[in-house]
PDB file of N, CA and C in Angstrom:
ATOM      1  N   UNK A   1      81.807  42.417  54.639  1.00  0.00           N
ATOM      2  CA  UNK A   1      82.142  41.010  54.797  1.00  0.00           C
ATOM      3  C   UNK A   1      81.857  40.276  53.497  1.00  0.00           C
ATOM      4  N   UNK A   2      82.543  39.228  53.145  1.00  0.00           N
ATOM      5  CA  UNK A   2      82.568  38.527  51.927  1.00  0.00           C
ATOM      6  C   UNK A   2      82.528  36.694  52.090  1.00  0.00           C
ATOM      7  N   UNK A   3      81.956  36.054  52.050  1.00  0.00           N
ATOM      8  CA  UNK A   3      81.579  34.664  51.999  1.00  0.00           C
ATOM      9  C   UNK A   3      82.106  34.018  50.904  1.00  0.00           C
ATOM     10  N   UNK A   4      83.102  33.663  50.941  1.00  0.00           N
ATOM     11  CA  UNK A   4      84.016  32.581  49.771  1.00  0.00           C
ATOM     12  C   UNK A   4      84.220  30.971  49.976  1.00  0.00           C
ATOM     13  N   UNK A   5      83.527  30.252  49.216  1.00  0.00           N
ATOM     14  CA  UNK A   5      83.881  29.040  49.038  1.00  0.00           C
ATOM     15  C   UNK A   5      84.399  28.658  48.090  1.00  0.00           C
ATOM     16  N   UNK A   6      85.201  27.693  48.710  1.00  0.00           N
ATOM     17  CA  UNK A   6      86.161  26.920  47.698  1.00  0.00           C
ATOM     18  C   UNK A   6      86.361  25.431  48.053  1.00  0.00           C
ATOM     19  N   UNK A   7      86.894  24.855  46.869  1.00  0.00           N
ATOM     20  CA  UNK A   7      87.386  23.231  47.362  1.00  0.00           C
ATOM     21  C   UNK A   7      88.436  23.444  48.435  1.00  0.00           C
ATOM     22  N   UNK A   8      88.107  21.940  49.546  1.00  0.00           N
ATOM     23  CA  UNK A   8      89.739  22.037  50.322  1.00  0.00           C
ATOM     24  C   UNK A   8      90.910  22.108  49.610  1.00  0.00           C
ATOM     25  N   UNK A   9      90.778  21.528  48.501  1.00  0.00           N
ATOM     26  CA  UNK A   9      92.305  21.201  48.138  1.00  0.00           C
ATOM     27  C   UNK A   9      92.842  22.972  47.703  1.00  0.00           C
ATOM     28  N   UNK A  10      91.818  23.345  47.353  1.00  0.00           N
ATOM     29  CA  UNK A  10      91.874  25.095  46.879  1.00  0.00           C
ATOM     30  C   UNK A  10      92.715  25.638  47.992  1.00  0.00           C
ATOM     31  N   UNK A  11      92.166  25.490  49.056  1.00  0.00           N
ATOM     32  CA  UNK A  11      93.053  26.254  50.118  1.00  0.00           C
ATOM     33  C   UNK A  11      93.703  25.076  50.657  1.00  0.00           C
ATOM     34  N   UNK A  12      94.207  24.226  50.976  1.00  0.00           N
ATOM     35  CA  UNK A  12      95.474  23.722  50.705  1.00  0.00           C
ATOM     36  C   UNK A  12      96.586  24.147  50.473  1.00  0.00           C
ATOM     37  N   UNK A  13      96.215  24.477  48.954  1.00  0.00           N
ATOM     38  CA  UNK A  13      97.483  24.646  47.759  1.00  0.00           C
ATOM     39  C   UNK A  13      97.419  26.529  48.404  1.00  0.00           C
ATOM     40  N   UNK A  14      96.963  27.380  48.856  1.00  0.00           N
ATOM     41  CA  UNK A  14      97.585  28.348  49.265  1.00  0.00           C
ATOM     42  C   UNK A  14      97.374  29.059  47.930  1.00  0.00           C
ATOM     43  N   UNK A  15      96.558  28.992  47.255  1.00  0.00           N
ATOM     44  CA  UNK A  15      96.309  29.506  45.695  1.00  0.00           C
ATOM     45  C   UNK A  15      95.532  31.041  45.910  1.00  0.00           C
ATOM     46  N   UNK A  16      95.351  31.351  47.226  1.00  0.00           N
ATOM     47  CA  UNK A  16      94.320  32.358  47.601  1.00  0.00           C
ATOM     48  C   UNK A  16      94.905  32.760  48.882  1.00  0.00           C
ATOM     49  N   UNK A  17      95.065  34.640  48.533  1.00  0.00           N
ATOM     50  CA  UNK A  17      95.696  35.454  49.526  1.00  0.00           C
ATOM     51  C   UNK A  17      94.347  36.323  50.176  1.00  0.00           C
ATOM     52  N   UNK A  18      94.174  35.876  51.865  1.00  0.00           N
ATOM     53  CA  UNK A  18      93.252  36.526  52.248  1.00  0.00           C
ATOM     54  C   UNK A  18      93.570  37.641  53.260  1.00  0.00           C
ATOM     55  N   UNK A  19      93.151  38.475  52.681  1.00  0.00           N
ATOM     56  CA  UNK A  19      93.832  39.575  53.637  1.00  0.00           C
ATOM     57  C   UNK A  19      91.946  40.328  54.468  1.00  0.00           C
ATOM     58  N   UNK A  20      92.309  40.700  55.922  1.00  0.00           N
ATOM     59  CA  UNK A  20      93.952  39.919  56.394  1.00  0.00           C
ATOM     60  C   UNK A  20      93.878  38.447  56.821  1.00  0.00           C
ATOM     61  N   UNK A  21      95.197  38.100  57.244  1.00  0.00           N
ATOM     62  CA  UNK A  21      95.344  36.563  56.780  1.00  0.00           C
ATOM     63  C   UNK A  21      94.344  36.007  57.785  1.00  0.00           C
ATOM     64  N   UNK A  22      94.262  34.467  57.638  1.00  0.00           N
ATOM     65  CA  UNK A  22      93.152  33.302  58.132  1.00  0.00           C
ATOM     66  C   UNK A  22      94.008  33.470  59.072  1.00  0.00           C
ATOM     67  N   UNK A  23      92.822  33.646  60.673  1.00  0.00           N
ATOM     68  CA  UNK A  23      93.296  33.126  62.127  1.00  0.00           C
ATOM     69  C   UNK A  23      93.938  31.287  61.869  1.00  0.00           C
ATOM     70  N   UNK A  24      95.451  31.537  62.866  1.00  0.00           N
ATOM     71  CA  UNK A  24      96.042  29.869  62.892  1.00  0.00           C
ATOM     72  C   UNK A  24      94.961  29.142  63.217  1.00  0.00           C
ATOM     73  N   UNK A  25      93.940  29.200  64.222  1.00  0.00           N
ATOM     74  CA  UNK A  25      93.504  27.829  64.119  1.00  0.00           C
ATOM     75  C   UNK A  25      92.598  27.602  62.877  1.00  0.00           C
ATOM     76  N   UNK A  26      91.840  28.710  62.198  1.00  0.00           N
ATOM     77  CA  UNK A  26      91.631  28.109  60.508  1.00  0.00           C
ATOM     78  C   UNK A  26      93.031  27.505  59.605  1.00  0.00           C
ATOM     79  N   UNK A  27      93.771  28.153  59.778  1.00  0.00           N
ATOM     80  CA  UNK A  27      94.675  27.540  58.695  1.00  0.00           C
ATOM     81  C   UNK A  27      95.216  26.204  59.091  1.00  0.00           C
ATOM     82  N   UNK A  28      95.315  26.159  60.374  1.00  0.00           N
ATOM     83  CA  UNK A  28      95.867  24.520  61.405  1.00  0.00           C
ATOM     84  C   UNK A  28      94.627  23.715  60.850  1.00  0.00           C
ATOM     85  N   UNK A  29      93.360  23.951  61.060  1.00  0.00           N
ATOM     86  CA  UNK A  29      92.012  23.099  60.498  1.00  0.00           C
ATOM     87  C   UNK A  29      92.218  22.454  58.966  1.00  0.00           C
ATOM     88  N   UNK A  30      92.683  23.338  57.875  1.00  0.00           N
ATOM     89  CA  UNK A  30      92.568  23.456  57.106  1.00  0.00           C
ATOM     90  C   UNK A  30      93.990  22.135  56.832  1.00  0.00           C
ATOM     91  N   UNK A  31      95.238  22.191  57.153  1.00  0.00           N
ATOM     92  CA  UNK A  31      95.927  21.549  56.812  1.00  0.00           C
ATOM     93  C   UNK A  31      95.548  20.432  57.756  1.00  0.00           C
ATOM     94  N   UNK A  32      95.052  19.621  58.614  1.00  0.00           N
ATOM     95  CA  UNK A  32      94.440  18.697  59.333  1.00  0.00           C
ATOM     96  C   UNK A  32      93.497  18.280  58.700  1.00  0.00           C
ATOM     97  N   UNK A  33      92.242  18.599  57.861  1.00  0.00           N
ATOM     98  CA  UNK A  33      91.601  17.919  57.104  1.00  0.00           C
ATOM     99  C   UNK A  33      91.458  17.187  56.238  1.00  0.00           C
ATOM    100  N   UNK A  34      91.837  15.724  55.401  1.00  0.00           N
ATOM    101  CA  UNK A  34      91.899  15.537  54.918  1.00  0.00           C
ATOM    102  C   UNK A  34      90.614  15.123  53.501  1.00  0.00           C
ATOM    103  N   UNK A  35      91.227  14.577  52.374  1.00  0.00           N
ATOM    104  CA  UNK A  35      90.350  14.283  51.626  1.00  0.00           C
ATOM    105  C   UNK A  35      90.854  13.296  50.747  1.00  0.00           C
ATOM    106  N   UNK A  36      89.924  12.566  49.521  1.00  0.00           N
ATOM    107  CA  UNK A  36      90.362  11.996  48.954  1.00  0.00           C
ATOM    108  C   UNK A  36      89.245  11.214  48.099  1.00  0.00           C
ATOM    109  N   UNK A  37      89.171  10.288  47.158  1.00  0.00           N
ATOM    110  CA  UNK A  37      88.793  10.034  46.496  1.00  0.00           C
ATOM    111  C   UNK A  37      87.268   9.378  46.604  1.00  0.00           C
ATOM    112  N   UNK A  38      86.282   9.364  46.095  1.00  0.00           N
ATOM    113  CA  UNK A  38      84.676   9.140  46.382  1.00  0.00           C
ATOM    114  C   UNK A  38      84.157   8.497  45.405  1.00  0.00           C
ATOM    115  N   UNK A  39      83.386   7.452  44.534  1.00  0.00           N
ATOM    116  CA  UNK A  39      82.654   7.346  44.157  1.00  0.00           C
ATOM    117  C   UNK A  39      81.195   6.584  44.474  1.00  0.00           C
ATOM    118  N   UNK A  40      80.225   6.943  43.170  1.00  0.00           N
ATOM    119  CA  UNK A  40      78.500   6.960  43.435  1.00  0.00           C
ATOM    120  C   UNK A  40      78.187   6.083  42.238  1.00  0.00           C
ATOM    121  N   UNK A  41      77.839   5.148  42.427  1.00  0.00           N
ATOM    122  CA  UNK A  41      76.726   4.495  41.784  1.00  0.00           C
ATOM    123  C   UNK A  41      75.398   4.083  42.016  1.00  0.00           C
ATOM    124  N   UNK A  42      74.575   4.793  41.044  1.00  0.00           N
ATOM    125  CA  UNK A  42      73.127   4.582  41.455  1.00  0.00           C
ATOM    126  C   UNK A  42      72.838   3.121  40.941  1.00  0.00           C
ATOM    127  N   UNK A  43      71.621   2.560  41.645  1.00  0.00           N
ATOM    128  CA  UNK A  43      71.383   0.982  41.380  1.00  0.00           C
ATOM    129  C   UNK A  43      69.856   1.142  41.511  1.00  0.00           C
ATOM    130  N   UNK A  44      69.029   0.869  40.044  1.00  0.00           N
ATOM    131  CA  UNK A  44      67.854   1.110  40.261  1.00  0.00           C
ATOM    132  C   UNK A  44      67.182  -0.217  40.309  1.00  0.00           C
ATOM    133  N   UNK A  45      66.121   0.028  40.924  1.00  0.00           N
ATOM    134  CA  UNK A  45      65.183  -1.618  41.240  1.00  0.00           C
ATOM    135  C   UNK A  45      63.845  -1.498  40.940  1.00  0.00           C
ATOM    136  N   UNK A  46      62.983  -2.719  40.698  1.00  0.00           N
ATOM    137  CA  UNK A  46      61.639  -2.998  40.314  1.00  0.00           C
ATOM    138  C   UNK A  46      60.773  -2.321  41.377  1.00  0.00           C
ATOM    139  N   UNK A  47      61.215  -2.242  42.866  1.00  0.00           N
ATOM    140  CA  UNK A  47      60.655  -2.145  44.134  1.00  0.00           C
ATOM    141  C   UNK A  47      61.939  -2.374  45.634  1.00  0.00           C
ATOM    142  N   UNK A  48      61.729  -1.109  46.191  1.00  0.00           N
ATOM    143  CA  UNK A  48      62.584  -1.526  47.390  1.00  0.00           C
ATOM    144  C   UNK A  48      62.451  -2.603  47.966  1.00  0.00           C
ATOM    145  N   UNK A  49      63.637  -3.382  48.144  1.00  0.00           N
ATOM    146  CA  UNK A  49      63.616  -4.854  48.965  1.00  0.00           C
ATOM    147  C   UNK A  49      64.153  -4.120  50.362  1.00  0.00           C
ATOM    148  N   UNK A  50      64.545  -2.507  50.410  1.00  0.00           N
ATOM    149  CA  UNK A  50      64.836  -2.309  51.872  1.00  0.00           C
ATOM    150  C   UNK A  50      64.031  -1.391  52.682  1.00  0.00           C
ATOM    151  N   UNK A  51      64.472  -0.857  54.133  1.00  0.00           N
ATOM    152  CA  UNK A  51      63.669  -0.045  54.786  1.00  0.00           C
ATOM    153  C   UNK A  51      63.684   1.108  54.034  1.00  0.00           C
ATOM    154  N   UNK A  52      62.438   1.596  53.330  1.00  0.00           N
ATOM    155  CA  UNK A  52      62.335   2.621  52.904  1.00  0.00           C
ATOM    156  C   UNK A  52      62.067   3.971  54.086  1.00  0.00           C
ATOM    157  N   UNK A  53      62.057   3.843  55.328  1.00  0.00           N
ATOM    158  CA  UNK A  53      61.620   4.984  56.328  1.00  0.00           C
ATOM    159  C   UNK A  53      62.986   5.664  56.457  1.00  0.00           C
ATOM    160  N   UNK A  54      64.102   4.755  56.247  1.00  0.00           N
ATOM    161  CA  UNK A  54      66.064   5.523  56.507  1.00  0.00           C
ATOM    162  C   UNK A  54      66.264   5.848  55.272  1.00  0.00           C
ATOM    163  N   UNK A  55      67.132   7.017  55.769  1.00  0.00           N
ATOM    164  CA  UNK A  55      67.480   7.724  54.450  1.00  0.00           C
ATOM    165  C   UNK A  55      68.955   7.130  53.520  1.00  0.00           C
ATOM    166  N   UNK A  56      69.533   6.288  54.804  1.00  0.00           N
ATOM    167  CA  UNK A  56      70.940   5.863  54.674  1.00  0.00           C
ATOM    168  C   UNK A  56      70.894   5.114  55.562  1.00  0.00           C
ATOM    169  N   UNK A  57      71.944   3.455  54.755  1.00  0.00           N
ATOM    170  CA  UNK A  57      72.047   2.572  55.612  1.00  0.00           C
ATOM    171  C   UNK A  57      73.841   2.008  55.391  1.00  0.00           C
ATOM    172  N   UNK A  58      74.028   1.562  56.195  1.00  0.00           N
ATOM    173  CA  UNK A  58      75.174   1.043  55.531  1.00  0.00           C
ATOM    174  C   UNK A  58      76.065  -0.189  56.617  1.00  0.00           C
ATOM    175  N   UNK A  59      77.249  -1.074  55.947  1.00  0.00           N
ATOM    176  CA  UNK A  59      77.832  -1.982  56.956  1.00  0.00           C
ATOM    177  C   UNK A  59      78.697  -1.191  57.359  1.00  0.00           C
ATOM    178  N   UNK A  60      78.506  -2.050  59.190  1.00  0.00           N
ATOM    179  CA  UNK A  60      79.333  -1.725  60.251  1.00  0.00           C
ATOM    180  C   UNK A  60      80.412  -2.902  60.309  1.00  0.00           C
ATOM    181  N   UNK A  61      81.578  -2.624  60.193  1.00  0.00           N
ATOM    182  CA  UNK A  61      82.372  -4.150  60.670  1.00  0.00           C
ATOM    183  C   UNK A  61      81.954  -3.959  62.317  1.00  0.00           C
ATOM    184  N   UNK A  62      82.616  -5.333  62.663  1.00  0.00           N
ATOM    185  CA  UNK A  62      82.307  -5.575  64.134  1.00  0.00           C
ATOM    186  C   UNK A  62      83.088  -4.939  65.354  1.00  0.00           C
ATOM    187  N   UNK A  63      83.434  -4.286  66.276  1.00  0.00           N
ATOM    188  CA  UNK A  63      83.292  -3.288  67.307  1.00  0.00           C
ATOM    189  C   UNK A  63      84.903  -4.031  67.566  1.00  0.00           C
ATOM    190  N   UNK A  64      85.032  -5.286  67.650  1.00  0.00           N
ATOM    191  CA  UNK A  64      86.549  -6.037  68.032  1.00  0.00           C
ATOM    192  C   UNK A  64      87.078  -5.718  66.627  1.00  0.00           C
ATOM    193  N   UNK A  65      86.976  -5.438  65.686  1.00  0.00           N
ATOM    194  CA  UNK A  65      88.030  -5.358  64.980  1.00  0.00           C
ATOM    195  C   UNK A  65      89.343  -4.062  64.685  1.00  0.00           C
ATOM    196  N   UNK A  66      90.463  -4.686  64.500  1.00  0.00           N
ATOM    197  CA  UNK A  66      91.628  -3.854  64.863  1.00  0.00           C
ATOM    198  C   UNK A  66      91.185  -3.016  63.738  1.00  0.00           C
ATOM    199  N   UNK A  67      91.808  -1.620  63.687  1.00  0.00           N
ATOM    200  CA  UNK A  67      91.708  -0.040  62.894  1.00  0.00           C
ATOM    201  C   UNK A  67      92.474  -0.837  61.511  1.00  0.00           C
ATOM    202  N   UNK A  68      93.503  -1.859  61.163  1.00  0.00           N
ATOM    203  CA  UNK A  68      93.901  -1.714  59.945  1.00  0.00           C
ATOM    204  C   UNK A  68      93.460  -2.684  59.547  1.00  0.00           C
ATOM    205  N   UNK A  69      92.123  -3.629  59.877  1.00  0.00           N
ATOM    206  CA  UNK A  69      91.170  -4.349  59.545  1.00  0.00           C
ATOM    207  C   UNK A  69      90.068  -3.881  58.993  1.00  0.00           C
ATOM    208  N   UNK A  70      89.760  -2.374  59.189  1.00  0.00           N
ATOM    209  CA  UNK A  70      88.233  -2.143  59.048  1.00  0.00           C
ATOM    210  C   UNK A  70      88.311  -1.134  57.342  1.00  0.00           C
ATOM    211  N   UNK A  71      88.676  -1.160  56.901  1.00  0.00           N
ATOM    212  CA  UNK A  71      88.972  -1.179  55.221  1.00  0.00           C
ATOM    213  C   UNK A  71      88.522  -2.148  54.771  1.00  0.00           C
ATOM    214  N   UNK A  72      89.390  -3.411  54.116  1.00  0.00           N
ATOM    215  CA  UNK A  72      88.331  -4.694  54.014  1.00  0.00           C
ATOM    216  C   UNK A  72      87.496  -5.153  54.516  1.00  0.00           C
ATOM    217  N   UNK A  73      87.121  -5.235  55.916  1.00  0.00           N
ATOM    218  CA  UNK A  73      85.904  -5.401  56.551  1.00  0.00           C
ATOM    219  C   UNK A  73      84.651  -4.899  56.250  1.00  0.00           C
ATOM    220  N   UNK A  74      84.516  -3.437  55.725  1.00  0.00           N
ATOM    221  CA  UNK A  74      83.349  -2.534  55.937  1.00  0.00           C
ATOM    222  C   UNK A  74      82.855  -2.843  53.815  1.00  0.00           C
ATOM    223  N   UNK A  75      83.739  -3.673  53.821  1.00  0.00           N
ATOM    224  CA  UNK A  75      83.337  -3.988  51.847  1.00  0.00           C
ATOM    225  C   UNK A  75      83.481  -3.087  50.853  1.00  0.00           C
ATOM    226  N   UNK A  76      83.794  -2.967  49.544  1.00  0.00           N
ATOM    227  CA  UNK A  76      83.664  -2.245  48.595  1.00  0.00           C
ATOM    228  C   UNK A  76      83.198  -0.566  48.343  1.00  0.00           C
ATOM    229  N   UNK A  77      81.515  -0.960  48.420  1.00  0.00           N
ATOM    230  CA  UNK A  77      80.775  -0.072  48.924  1.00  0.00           C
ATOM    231  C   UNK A  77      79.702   0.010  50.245  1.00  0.00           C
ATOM    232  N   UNK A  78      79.908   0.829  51.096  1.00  0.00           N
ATOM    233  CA  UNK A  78      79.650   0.759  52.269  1.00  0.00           C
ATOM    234  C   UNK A  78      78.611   1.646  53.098  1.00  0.00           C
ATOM    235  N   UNK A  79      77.893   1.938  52.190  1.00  0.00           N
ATOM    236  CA  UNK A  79      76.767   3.149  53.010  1.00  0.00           C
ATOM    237  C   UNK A  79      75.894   3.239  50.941  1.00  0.00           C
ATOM    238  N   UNK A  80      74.725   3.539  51.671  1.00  0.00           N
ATOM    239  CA  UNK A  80      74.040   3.538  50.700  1.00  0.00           C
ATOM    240  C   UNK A  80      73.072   4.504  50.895  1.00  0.00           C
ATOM    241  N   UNK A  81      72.510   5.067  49.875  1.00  0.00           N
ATOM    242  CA  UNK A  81      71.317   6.530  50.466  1.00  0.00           C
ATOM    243  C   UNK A  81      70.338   5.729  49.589  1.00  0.00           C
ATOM    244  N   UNK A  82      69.456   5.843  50.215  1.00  0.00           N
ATOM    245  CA  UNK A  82      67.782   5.433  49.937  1.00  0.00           C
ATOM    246  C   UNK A  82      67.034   6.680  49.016  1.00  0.00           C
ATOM    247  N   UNK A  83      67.279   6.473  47.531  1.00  0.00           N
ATOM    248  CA  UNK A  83      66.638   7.626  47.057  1.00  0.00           C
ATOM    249  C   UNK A  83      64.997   7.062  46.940  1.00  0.00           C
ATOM    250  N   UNK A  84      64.705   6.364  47.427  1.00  0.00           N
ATOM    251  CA  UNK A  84      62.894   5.981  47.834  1.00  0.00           C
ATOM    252  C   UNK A  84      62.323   7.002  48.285  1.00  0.00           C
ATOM    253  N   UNK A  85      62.605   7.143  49.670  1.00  0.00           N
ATOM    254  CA  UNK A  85      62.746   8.179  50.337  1.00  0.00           C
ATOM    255  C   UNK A  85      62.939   9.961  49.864  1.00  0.00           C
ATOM    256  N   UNK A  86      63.647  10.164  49.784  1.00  0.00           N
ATOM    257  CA  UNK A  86      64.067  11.250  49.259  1.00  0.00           C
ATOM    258  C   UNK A  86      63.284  11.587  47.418  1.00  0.00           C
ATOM    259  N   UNK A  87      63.272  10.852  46.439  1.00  0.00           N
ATOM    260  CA  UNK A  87      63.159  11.208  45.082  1.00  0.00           C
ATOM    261  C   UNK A  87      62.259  10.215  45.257  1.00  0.00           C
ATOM    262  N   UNK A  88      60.945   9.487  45.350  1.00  0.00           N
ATOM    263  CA  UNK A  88      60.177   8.648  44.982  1.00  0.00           C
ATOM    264  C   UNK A  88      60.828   7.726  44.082  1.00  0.00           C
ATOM    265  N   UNK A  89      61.736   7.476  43.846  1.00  0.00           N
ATOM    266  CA  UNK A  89      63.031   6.209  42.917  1.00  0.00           C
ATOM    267  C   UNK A  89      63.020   5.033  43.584  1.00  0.00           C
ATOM    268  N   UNK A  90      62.956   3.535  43.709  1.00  0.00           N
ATOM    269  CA  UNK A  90      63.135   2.521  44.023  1.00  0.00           C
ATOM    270  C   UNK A  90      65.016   2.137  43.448  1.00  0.00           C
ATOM    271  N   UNK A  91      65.460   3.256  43.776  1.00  0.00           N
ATOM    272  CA  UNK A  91      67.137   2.883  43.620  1.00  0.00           C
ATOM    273  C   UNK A  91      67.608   3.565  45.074  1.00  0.00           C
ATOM    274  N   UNK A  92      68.754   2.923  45.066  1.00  0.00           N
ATOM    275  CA  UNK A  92      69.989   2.972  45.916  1.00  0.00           C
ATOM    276  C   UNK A  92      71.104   3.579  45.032  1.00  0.00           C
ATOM    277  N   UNK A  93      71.830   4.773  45.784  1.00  0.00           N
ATOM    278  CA  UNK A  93      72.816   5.486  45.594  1.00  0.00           C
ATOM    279  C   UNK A  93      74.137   4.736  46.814  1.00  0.00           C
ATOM    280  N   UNK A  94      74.946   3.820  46.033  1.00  0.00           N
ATOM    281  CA  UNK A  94      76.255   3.013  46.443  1.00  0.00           C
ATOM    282  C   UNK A  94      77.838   3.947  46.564  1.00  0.00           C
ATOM    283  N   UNK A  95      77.977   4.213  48.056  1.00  0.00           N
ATOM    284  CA  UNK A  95      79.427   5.351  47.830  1.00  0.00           C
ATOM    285  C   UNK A  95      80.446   4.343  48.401  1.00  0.00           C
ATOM    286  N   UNK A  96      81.632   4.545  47.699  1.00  0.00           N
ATOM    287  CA  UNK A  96      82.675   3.812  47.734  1.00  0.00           C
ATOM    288  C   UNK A  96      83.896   5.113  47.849  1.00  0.00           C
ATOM    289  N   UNK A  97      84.837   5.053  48.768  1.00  0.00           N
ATOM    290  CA  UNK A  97      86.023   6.348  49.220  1.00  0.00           C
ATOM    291  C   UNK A  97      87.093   5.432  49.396  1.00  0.00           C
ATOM    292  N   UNK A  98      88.353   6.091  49.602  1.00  0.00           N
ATOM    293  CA  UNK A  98      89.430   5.455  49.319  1.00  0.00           C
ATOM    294  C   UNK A  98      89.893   5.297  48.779  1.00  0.00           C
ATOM    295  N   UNK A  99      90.564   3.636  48.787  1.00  0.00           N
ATOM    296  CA  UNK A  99      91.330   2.933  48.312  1.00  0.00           C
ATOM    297  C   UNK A  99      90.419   2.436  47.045  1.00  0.00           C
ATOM    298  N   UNK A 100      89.338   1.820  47.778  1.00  0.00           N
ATOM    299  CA  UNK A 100      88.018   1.122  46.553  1.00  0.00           C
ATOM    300  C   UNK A 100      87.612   2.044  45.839  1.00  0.00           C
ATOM    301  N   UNK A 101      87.589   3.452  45.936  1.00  0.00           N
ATOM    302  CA  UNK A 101      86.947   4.078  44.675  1.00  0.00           C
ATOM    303  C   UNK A 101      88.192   4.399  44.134  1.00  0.00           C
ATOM    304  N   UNK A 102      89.284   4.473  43.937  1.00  0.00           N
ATOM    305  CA  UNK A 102      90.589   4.628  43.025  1.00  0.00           C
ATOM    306  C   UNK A 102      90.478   3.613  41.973  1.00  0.00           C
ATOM    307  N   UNK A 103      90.394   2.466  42.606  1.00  0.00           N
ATOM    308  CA  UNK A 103      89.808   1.405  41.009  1.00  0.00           C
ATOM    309  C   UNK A 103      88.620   1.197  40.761  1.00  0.00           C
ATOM    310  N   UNK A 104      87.377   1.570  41.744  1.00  0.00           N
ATOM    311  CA  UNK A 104      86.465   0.709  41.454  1.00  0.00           C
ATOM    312  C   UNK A 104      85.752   0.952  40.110  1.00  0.00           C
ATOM    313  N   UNK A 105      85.655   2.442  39.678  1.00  0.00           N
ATOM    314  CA  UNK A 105      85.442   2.518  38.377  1.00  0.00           C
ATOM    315  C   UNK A 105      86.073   2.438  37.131  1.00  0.00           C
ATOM    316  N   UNK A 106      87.101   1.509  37.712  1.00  0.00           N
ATOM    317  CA  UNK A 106      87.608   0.934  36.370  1.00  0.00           C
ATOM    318  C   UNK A 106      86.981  -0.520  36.126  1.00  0.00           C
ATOM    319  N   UNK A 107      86.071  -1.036  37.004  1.00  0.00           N
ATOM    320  CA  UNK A 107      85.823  -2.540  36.693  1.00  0.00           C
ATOM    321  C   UNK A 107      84.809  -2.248  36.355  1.00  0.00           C
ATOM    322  N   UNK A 108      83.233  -1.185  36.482  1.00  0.00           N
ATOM    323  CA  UNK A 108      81.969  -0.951  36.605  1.00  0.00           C
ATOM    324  C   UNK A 108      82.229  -0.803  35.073  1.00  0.00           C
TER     325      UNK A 108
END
């Protein structure tokens, strides 16, 4: 037996012949998954102004709002990891996916 990882987009693109071939419901998984663009900015501080006990916090839009509302709703960057916690750091790690990380590091 052999354990191979790769990026999704790797098997995607069909760039890799596995013999014998991937059972349909891996390959059905595989084209059903999507992906797409991510970015991370770390933001370091004097002292956490937040709950340092969560490892990750982030905004929820509100429960009534329609599915092609909750993009702008949920803001820019929208989940944050508490490296307090984790790395003794008084910074926040800011992830932005989508639409907002396609430009956002062009304004940072």
């Amino acid at each position: 037996a052999v354990l191979v990882t790769v990026p999704l987009g790797v098997l995607k693109a069909k760039t890799i012949k596995f013999a014998p071939p991937l059972p349909s419901w891996k390959r059905n998984a595989i084209e059903a998954i999507g992906f797409g663009p991510i970015e991370k900015v770390v933001l370091l501080f004097g002292s956490p102004f937040w709950d340092v006990s969560v490892d990750f916090f982030g905004c929820l839009p509100p429960a009534t709002a329609a599915p092609a509302e909750l993009p702008k709703l949920r803001g820019e960057f929208f989940m944050f990891w508490n490296l307090q916690r984790s790395h003794g750091v008084p910074a926040l790690t800011c992830i932005s996916s989508g639409a907002y990380a396609e430009t956002s590091w062009r304004s940072l």
